[in-house]
C-alpha atoms as a PDB file:
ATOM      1  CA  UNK A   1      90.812  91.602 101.321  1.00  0.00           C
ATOM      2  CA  UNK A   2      87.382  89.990 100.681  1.00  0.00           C
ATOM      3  CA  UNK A   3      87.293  87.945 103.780  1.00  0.00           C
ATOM      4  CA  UNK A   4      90.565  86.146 102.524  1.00  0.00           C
ATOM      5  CA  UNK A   5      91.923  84.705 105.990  1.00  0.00           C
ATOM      6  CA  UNK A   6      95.517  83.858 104.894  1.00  0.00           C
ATOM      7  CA  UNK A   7      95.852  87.233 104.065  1.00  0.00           C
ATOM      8  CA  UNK A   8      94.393  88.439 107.016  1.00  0.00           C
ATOM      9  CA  UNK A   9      96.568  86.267 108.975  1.00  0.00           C
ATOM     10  CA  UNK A  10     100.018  87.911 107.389  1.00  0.00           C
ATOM     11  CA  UNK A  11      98.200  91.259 108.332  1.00  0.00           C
ATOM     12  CA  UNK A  12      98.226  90.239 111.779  1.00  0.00           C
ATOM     13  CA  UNK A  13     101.418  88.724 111.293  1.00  0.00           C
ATOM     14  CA  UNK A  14     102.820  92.622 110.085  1.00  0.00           C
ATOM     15  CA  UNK A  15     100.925  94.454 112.950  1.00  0.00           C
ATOM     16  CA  UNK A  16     102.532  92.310 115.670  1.00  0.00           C
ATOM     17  CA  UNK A  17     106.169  93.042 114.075  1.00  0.00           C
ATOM     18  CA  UNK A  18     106.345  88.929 112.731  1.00  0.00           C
ATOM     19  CA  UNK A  19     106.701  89.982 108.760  1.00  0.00           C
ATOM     20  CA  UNK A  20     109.322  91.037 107.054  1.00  0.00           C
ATOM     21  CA  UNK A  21     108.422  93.033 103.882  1.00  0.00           C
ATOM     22  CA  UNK A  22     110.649  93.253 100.347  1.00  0.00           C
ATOM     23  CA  UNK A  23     113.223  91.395  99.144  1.00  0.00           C
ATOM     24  CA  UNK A  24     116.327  92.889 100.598  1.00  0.00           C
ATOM     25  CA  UNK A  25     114.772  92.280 103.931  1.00  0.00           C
ATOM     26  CA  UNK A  26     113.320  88.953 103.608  1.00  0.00           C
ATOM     27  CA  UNK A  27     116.129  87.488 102.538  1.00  0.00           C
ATOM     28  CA  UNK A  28     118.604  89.214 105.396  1.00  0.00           C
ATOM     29  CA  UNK A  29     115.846  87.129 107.733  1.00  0.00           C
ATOM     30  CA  UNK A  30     116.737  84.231 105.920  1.00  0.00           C
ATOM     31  CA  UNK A  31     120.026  84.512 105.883  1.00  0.00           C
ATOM     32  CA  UNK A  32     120.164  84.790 109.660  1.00  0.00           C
ATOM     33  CA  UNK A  33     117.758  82.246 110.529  1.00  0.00           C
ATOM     34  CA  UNK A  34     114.895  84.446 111.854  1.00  0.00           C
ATOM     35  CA  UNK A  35     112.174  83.509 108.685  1.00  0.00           C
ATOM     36  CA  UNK A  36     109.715  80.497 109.394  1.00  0.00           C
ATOM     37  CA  UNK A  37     108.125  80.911 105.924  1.00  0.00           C
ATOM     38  CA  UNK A  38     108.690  83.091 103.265  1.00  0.00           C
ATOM     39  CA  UNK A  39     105.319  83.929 100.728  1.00  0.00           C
ATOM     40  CA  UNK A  40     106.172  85.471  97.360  1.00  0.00           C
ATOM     41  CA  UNK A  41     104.094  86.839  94.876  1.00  0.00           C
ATOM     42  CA  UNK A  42     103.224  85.768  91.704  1.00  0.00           C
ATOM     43  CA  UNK A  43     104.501  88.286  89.758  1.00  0.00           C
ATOM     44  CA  UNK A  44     107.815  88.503  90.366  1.00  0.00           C
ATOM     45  CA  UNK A  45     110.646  88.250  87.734  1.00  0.00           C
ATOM     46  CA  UNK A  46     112.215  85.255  87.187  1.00  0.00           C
ATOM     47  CA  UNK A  47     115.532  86.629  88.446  1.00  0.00           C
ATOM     48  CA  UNK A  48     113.925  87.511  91.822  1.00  0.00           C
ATOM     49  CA  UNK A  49     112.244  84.408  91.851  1.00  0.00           C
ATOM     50  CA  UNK A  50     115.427  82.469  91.689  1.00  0.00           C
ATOM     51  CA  UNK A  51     117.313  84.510  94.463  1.00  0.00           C
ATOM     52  CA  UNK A  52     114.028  84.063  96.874  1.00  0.00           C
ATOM     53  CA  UNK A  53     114.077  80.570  95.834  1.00  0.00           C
ATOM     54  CA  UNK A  54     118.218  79.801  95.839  1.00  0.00           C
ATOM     55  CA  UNK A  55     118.190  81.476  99.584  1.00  0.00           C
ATOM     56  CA  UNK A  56     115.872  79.832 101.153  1.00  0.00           C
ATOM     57  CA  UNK A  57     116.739  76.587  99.864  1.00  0.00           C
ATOM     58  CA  UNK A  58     120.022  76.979 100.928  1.00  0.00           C
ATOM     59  CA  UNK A  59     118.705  78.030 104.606  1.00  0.00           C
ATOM     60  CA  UNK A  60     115.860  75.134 104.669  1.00  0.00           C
ATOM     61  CA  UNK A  61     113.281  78.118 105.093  1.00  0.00           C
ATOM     62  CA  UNK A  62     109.726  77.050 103.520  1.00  0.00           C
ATOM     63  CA  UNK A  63     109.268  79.809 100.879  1.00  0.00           C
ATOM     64  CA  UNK A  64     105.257  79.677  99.165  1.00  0.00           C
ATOM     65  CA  UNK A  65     104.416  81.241  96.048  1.00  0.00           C
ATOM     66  CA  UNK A  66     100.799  82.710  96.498  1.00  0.00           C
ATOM     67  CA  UNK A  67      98.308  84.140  94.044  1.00  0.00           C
ATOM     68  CA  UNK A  68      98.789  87.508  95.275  1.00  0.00           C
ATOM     69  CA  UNK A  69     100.209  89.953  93.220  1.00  0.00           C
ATOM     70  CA  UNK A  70     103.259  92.074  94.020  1.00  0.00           C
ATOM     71  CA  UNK A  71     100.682  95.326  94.676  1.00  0.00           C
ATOM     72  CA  UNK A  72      98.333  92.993  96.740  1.00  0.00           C
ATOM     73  CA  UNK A  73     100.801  92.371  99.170  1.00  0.00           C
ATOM     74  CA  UNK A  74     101.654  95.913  99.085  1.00  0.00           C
ATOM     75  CA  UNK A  75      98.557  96.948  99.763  1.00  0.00           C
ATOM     76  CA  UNK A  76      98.008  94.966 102.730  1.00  0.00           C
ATOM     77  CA  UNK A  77     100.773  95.373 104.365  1.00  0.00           C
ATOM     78  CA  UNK A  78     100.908  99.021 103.323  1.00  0.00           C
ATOM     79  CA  UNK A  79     104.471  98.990 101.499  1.00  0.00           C
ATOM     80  CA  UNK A  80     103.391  99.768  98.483  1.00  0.00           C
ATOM     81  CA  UNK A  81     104.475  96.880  95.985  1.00  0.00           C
ATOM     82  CA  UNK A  82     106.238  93.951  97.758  1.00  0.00           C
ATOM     83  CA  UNK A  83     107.103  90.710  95.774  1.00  0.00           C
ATOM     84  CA  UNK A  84     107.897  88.825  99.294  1.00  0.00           C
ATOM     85  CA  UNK A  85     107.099  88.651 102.346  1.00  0.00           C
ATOM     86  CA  UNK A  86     109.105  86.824 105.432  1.00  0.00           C
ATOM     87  CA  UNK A  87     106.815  85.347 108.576  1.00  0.00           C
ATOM     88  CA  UNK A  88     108.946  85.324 111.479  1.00  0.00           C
ATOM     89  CA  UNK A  89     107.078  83.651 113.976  1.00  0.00           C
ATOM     90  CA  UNK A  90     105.867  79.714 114.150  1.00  0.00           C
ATOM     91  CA  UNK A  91     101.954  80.709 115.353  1.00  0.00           C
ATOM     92  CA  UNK A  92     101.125  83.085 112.292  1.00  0.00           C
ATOM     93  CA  UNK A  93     103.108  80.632 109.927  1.00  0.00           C
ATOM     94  CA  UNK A  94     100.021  78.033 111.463  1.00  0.00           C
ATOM     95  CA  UNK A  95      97.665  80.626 111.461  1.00  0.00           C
ATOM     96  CA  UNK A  96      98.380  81.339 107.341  1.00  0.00           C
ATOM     97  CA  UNK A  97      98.886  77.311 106.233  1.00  0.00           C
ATOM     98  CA  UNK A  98      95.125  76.486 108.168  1.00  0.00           C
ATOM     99  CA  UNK A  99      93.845  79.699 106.192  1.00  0.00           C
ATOM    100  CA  UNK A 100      95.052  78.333 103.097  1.00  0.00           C
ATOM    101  CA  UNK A 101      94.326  75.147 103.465  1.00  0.00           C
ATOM    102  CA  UNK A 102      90.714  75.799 104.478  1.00  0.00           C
ATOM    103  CA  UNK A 103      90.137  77.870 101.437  1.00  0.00           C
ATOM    104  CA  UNK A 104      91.766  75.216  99.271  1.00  0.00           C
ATOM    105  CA  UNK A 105      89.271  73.064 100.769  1.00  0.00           C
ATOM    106  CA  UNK A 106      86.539  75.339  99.933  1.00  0.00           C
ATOM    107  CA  UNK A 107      87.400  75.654  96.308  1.00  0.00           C
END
């Protein structure tokens, strides 16, 4: 992870039980009003794209497409390849937008 802190943060986030990994799930969490922010990767297709994007507009869930790849994510959340990923509590959703902002900050 490189001392990347936003990722770090969703690793936390996965440990505690607050993310949601793959598509199917993330967007069930959506759908019933349990996701606070949904991260996607930036390789997905642009048919999964649109059905991440369609959802969670639809639900007013934030959704945030990161520079993470699908196997990235995977990796550190240990699923293998995941294309999105659904926070479901308000403190890590903080926890990962001051990460990313900080780093945005220090690029």
């Amino acid at each position: 992870m490189n001392n990347d802190k936003a990722l770090m943060s969703l690793c936390l986030a996965r440990k505690a039980g607050r993310l949601v990994c793959g598509t199917g799930p993330c967007m069930e969490s959506v759908r019933y009003g349990k996701a606070k922010l949904v991260i996607i990767a930036c390789d997905v297709s642009a048919p999964t794209l649109k059905k991440i994007t369609d959802k969670t507009a639809f639900h007013n869930v934030p959704a945030v497409c990161t520079e993470y790849s699908r196997s990235r994510l995977g990796a550190a959340f240990g699923c293998g390849i995941c294309a999105c990923a659904a926070v479901t509590d308000d403190n890590f959703v903080r926890m990962f937008t001051q990460a990313k902002n900080k780093q945005a900050e220090e690029n």
